[in-house]
PDB file of N, CA and C in Angstrom:
ATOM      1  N   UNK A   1      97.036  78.109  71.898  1.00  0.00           N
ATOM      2  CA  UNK A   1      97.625  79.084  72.807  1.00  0.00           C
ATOM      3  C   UNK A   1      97.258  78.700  74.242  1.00  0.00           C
ATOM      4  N   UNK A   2      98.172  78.393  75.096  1.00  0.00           N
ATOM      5  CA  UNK A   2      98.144  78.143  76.776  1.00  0.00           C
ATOM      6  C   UNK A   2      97.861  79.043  77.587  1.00  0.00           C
ATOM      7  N   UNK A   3      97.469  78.521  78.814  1.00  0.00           N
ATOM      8  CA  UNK A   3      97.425  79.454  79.901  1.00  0.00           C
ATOM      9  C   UNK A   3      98.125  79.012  80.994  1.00  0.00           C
ATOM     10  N   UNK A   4      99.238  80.030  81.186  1.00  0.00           N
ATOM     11  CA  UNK A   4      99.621  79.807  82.731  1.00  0.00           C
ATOM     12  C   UNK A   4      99.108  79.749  83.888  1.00  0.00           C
ATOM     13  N   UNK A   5      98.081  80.287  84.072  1.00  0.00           N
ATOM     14  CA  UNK A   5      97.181  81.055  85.145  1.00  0.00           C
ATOM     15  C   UNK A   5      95.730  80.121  84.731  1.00  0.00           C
ATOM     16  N   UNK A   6      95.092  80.309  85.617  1.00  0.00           N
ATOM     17  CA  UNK A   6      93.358  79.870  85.826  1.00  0.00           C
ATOM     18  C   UNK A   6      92.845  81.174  85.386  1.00  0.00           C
ATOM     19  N   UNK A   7      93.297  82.418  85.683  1.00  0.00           N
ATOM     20  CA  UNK A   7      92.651  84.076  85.507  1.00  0.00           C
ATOM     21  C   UNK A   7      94.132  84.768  85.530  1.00  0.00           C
ATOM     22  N   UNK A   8      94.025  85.518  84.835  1.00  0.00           N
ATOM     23  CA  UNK A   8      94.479  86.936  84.250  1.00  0.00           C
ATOM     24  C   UNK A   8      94.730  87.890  85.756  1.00  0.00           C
ATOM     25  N   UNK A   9      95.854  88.484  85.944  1.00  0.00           N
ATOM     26  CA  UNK A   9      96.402  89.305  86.576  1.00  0.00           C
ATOM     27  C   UNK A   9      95.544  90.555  86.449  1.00  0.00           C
ATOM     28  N   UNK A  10      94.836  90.391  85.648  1.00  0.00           N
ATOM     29  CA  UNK A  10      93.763  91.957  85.648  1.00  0.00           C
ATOM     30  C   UNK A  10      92.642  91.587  86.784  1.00  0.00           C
ATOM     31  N   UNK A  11      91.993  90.307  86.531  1.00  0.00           N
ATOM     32  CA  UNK A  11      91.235  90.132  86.587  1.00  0.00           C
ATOM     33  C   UNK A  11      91.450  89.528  88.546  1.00  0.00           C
ATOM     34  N   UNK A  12      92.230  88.943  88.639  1.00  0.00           N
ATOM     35  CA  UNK A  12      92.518  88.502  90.161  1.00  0.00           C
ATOM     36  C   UNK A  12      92.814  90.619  90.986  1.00  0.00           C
ATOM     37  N   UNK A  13      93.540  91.229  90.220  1.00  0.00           N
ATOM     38  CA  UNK A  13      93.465  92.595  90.831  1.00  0.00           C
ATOM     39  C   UNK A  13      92.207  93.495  91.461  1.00  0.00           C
ATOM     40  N   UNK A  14      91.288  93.180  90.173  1.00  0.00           N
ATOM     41  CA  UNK A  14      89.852  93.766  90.186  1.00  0.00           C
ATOM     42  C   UNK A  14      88.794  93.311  91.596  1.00  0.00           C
ATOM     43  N   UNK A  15      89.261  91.271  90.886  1.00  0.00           N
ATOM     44  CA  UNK A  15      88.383  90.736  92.415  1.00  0.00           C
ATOM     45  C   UNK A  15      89.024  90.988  93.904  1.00  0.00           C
ATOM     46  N   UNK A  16      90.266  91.543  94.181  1.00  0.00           N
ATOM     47  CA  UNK A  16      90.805  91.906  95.163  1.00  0.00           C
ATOM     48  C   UNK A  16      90.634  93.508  95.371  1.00  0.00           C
ATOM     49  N   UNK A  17      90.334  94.382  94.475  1.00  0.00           N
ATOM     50  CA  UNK A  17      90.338  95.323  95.041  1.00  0.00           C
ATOM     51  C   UNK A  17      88.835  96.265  94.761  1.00  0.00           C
ATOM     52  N   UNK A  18      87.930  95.360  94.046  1.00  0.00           N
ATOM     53  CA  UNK A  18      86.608  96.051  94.144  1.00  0.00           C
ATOM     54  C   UNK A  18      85.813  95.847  95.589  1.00  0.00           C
ATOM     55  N   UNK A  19      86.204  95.061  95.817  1.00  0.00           N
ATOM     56  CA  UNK A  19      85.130  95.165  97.508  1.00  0.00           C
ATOM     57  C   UNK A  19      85.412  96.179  98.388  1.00  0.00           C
ATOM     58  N   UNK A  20      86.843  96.648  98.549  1.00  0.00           N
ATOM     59  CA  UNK A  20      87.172  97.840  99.319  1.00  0.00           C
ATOM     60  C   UNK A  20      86.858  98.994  99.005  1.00  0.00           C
ATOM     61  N   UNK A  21      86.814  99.287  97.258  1.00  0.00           N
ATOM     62  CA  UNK A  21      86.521 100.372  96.723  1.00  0.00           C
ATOM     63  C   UNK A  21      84.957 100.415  96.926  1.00  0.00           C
ATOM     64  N   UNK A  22      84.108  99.187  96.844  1.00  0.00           N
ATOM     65  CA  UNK A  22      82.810  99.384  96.943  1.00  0.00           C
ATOM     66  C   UNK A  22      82.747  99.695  98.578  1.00  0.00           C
ATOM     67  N   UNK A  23      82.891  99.416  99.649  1.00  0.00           N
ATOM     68  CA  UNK A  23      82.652  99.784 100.866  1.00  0.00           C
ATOM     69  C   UNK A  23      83.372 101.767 100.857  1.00  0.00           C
ATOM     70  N   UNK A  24      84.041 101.738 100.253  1.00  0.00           N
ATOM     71  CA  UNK A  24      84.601 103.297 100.297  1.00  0.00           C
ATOM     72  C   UNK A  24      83.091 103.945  99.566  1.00  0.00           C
ATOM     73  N   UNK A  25      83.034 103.530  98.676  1.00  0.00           N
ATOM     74  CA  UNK A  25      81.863 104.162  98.205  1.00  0.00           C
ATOM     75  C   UNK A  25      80.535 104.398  98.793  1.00  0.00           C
ATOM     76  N   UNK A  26      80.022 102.951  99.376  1.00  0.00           N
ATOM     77  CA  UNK A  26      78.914 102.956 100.292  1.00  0.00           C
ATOM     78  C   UNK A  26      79.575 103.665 101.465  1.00  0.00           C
ATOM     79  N   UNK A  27      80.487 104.315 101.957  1.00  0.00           N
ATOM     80  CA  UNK A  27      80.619 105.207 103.095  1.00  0.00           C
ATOM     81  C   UNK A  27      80.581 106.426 102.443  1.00  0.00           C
ATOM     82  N   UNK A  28      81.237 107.279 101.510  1.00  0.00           N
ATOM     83  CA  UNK A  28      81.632 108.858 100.800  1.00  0.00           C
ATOM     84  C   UNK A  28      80.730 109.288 100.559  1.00  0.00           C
ATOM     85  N   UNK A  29      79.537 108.100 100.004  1.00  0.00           N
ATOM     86  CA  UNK A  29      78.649 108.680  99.405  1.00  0.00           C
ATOM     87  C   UNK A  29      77.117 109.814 100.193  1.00  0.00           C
ATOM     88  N   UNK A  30      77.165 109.090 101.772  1.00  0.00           N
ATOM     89  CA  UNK A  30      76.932 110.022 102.835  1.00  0.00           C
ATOM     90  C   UNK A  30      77.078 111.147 102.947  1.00  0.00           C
ATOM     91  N   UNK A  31      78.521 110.876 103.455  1.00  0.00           N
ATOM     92  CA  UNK A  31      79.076 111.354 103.371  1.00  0.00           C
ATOM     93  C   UNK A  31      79.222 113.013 102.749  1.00  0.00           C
ATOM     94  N   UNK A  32      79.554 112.840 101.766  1.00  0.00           N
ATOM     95  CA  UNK A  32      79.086 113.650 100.422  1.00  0.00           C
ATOM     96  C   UNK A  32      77.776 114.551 100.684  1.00  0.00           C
ATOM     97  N   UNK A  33      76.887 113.772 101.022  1.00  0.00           N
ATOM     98  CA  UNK A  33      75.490 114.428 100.838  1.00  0.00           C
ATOM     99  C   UNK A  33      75.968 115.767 102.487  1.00  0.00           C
ATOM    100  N   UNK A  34      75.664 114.877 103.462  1.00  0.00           N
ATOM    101  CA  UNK A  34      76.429 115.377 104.428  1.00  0.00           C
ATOM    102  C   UNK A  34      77.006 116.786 104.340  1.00  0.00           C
ATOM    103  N   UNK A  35      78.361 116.793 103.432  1.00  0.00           N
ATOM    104  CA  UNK A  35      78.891 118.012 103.458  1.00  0.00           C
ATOM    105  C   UNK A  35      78.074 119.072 102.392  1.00  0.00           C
ATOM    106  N   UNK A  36      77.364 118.396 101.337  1.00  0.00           N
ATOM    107  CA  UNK A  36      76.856 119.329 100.548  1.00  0.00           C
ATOM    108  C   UNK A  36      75.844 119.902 101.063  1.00  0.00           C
ATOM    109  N   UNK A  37      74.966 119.361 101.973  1.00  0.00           N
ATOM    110  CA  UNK A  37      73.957 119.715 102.797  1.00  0.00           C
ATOM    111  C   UNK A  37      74.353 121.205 103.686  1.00  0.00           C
ATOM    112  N   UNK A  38      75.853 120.652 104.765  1.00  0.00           N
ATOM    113  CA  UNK A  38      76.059 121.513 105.315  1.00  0.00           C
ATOM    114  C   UNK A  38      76.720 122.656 104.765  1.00  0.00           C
ATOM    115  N   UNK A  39      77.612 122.912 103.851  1.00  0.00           N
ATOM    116  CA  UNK A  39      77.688 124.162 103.267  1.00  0.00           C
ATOM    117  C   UNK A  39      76.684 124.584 102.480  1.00  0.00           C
ATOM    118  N   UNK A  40      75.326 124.000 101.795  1.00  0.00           N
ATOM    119  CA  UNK A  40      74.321 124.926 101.147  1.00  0.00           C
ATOM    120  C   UNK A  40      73.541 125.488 102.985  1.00  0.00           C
ATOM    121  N   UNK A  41      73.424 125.323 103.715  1.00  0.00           N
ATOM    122  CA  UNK A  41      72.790 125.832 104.682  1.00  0.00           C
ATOM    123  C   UNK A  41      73.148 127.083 105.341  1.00  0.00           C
ATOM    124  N   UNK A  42      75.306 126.540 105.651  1.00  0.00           N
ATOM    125  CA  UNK A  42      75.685 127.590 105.848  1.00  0.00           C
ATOM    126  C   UNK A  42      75.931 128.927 105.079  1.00  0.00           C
ATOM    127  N   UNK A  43      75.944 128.389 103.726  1.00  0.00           N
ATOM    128  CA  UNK A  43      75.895 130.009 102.723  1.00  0.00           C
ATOM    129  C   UNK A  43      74.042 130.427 102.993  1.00  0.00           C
ATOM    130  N   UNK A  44      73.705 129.745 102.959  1.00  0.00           N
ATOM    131  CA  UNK A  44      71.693 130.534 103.143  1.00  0.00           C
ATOM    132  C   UNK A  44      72.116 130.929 104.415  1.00  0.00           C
ATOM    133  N   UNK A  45      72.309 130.532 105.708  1.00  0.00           N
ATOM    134  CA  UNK A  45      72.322 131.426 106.986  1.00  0.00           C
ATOM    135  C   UNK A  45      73.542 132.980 106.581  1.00  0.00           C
ATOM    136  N   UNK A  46      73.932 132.659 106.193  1.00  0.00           N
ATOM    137  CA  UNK A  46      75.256 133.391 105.617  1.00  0.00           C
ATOM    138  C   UNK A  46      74.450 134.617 104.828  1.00  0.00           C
ATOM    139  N   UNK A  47      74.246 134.287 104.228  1.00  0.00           N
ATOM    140  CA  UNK A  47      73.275 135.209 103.458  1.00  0.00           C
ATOM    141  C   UNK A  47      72.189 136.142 103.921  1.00  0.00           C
ATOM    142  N   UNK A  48      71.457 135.144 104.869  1.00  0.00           N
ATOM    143  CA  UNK A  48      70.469 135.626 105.472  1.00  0.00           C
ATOM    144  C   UNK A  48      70.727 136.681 106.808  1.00  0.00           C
ATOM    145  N   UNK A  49      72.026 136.177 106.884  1.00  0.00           N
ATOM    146  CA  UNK A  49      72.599 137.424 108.148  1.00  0.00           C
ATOM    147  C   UNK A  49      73.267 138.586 107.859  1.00  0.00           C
ATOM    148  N   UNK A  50      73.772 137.955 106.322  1.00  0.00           N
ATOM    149  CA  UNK A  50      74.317 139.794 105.457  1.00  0.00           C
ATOM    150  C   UNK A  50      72.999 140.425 104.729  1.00  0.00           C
ATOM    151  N   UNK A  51      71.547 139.970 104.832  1.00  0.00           N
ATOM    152  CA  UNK A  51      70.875 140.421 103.922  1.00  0.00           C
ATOM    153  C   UNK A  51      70.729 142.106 104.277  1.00  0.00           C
ATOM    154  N   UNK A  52      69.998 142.580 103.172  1.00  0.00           N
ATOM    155  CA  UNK A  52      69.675 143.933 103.792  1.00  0.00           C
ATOM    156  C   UNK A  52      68.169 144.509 103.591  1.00  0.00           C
ATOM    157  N   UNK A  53      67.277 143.439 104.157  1.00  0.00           N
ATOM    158  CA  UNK A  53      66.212 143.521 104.534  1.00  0.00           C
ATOM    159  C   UNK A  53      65.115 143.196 103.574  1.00  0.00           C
ATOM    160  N   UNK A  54      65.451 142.955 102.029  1.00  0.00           N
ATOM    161  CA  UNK A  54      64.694 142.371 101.431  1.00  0.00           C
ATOM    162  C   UNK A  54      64.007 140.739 101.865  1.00  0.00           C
ATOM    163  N   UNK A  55      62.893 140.793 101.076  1.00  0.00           N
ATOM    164  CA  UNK A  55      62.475 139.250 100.859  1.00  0.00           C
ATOM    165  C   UNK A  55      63.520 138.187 100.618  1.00  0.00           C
ATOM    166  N   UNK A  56      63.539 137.113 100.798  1.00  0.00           N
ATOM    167  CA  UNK A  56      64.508 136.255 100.068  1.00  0.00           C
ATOM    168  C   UNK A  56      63.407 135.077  99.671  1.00  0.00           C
ATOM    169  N   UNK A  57      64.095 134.676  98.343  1.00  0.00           N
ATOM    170  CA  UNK A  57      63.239 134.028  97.661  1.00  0.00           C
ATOM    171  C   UNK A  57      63.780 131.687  97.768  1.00  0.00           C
ATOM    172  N   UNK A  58      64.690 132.196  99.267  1.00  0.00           N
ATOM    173  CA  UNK A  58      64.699 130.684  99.743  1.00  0.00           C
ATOM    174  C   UNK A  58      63.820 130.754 100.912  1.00  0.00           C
ATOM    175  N   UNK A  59      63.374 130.677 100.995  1.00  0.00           N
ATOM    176  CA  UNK A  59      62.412 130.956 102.132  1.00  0.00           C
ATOM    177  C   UNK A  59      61.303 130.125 101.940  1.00  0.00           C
TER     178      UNK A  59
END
């Protein structure tokens, strides 16, 4: 059985399009933290400005 090709059409796709997907990743992944950071802060300030005078146990 022959080969037309040196590599497989899967395989020339993958080596062309994993480096971009890996740089997307090494950026989102910040990213990510980033936004999860800033909405857990803003629901605790959020919270902490509707409280009604109890303790809070983030503190």
């Amino acid at each position: 059985m022959g080969r037309d090709t040196i590599v497989s059409w899967e395989t020339f796709a993958l080596f062309l399009l994993f480096p971009p997907l890996a740089v997307l990743a090494i950026v989102f992944f910040p990213v990510t933290l980033l936004v999860v950071f800033y909405l857990y802060y803003r629901g605790r300030e959020k919270a902490r400005a509707a409280g009604d005078g109890r303790s809070s146990s983030l503190e």
